[in-house]
PDB file of N, CA and C in Angstrom:
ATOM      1  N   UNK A   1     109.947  90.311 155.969  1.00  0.00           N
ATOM      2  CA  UNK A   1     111.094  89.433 156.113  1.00  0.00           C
ATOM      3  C   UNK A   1     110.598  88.001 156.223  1.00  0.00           C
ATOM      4  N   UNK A   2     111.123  87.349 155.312  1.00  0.00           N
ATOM      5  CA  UNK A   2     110.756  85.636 155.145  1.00  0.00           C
ATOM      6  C   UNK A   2     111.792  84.936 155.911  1.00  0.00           C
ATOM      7  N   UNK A   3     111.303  83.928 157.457  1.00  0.00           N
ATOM      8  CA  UNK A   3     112.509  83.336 157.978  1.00  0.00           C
ATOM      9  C   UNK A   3     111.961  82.160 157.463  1.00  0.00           C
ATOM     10  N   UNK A   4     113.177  80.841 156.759  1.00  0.00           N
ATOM     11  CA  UNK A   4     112.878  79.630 157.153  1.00  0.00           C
ATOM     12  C   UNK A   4     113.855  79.139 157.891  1.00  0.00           C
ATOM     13  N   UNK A   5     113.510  78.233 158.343  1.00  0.00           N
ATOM     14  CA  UNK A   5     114.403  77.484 159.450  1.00  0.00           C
ATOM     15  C   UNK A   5     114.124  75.812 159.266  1.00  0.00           C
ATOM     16  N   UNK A   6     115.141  75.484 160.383  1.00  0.00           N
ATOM     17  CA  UNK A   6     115.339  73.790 159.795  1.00  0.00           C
ATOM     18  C   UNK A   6     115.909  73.483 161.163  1.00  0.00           C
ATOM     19  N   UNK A   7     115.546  72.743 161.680  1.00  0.00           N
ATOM     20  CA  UNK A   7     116.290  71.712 162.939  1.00  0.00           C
ATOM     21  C   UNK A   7     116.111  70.330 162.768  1.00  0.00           C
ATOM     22  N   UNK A   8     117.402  69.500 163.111  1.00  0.00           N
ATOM     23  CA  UNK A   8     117.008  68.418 163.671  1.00  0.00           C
ATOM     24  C   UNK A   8     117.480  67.829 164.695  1.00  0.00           C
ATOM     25  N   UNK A   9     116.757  66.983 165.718  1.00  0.00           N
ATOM     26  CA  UNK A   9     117.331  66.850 166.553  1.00  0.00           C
ATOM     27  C   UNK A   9     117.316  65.022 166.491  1.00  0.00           C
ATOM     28  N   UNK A  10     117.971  64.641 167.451  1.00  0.00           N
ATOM     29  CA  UNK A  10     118.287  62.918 167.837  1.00  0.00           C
ATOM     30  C   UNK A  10     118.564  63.194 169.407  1.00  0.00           C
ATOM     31  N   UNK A  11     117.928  61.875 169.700  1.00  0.00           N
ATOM     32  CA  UNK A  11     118.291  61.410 171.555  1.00  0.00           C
ATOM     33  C   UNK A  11     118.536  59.971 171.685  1.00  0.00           C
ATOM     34  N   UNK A  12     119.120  59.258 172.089  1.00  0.00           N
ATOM     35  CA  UNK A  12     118.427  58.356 172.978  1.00  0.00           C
ATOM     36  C   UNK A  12     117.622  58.036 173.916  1.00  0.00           C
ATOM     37  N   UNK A  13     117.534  59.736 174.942  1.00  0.00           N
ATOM     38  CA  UNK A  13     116.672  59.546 175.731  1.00  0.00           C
ATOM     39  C   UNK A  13     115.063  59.662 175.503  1.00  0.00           C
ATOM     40  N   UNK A  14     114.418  58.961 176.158  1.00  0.00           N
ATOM     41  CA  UNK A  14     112.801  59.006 175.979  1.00  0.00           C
ATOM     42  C   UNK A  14     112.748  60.540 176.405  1.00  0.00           C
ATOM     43  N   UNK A  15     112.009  61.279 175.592  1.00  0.00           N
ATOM     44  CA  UNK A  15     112.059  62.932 176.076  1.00  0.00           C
ATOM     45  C   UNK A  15     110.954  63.110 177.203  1.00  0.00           C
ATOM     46  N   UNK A  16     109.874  62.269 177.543  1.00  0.00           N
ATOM     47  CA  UNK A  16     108.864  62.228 178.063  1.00  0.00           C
ATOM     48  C   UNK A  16     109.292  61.896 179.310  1.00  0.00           C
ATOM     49  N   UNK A  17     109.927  60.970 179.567  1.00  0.00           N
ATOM     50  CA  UNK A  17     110.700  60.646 180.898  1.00  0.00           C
ATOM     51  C   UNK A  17     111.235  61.678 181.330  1.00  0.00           C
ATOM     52  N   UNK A  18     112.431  62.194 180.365  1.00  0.00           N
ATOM     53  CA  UNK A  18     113.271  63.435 181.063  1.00  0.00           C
ATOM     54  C   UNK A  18     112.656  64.505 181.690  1.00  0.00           C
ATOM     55  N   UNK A  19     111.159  65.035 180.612  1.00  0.00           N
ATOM     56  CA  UNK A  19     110.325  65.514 181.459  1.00  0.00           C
ATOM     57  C   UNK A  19     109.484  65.636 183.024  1.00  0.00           C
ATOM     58  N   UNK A  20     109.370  64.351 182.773  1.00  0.00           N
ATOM     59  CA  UNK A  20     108.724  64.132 184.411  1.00  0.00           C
ATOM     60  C   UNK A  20     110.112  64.076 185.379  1.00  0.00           C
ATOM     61  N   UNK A  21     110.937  63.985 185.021  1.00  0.00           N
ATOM     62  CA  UNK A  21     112.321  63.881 186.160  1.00  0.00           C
ATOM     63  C   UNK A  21     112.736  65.229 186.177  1.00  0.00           C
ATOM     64  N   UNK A  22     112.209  66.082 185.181  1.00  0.00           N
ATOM     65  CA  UNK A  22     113.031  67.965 185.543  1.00  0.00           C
ATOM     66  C   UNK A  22     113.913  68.318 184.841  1.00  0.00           C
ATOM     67  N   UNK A  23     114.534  67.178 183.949  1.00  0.00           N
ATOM     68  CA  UNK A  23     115.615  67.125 183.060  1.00  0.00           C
ATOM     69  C   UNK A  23     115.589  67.883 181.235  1.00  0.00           C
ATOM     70  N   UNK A  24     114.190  67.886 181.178  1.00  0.00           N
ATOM     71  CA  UNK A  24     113.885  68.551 180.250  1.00  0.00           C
ATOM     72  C   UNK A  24     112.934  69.553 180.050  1.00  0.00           C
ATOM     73  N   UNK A  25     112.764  70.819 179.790  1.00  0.00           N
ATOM     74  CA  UNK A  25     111.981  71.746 179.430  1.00  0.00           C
ATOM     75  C   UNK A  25     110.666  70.935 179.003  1.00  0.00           C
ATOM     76  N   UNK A  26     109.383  71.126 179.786  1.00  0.00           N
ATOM     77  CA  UNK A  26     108.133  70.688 179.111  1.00  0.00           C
ATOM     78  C   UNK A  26     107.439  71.756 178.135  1.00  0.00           C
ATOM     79  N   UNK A  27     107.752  73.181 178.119  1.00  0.00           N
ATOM     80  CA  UNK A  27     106.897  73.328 177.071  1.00  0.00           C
ATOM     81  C   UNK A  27     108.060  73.370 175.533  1.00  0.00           C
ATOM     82  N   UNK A  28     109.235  73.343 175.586  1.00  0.00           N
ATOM     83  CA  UNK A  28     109.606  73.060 174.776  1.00  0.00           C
ATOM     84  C   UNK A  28     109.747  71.699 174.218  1.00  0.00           C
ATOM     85  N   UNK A  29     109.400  70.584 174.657  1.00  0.00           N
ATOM     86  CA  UNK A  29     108.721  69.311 174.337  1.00  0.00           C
ATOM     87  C   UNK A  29     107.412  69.239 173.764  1.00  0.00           C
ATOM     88  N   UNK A  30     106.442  69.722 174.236  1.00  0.00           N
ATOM     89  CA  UNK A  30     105.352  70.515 173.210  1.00  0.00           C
ATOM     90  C   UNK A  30     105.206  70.873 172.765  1.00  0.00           C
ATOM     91  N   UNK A  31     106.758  71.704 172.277  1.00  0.00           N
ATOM     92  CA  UNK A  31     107.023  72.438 170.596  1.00  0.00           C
ATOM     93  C   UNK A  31     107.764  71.643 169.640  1.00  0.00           C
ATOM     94  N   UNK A  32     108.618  70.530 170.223  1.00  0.00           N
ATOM     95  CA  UNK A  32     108.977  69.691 168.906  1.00  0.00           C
ATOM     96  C   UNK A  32     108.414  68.365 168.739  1.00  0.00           C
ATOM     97  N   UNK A  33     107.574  68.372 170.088  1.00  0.00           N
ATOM     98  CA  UNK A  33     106.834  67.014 169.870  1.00  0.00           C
ATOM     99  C   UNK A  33     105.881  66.908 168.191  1.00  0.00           C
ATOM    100  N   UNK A  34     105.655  68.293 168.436  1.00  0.00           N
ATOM    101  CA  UNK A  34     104.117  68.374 167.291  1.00  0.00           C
ATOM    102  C   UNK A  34     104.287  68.724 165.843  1.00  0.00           C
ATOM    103  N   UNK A  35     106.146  68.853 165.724  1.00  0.00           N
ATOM    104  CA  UNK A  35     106.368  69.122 164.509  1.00  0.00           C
ATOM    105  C   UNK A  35     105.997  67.883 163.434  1.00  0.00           C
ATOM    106  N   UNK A  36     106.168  68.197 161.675  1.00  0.00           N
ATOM    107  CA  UNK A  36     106.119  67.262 160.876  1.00  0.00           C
ATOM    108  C   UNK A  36     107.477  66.933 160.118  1.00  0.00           C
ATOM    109  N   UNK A  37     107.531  65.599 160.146  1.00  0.00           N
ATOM    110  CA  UNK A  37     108.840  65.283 159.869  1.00  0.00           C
ATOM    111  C   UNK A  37     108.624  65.096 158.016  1.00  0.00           C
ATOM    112  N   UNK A  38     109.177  65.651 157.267  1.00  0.00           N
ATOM    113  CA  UNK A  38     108.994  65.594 155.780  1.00  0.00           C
ATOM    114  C   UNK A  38     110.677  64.863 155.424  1.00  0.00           C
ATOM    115  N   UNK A  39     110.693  63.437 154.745  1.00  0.00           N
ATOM    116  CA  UNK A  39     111.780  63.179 154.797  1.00  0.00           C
ATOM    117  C   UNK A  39     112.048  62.916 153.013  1.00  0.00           C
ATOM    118  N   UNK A  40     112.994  63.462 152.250  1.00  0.00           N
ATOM    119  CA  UNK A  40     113.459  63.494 150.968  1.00  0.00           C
ATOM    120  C   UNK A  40     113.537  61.677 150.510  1.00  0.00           C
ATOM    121  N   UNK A  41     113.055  61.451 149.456  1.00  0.00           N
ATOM    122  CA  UNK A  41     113.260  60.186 149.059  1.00  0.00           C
ATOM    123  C   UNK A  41     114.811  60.197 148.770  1.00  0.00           C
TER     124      UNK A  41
END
């Protein structure tokens, strides 16, 4: 079984901040931090 998948996300907030305040999941910040953004001309 072949999955592809696609997300995107937008914030205003600095995600790194939210982190250190509790507000955001850190290891899931370490999973979209490290993605590659491929953007269509």
């Amino acid at each position: 079984m072949k999955l592809d998948e696609r997300s995107l996300t937008a914030t205003q907030s600095i995600l790194i901040d939210e982190v250190k305040a509790g507000n955001f999941r850190e290891d899931f910040y370490y999973r979209i931090i490290g993605l590659p953004i491929e953007l269509l001309p």
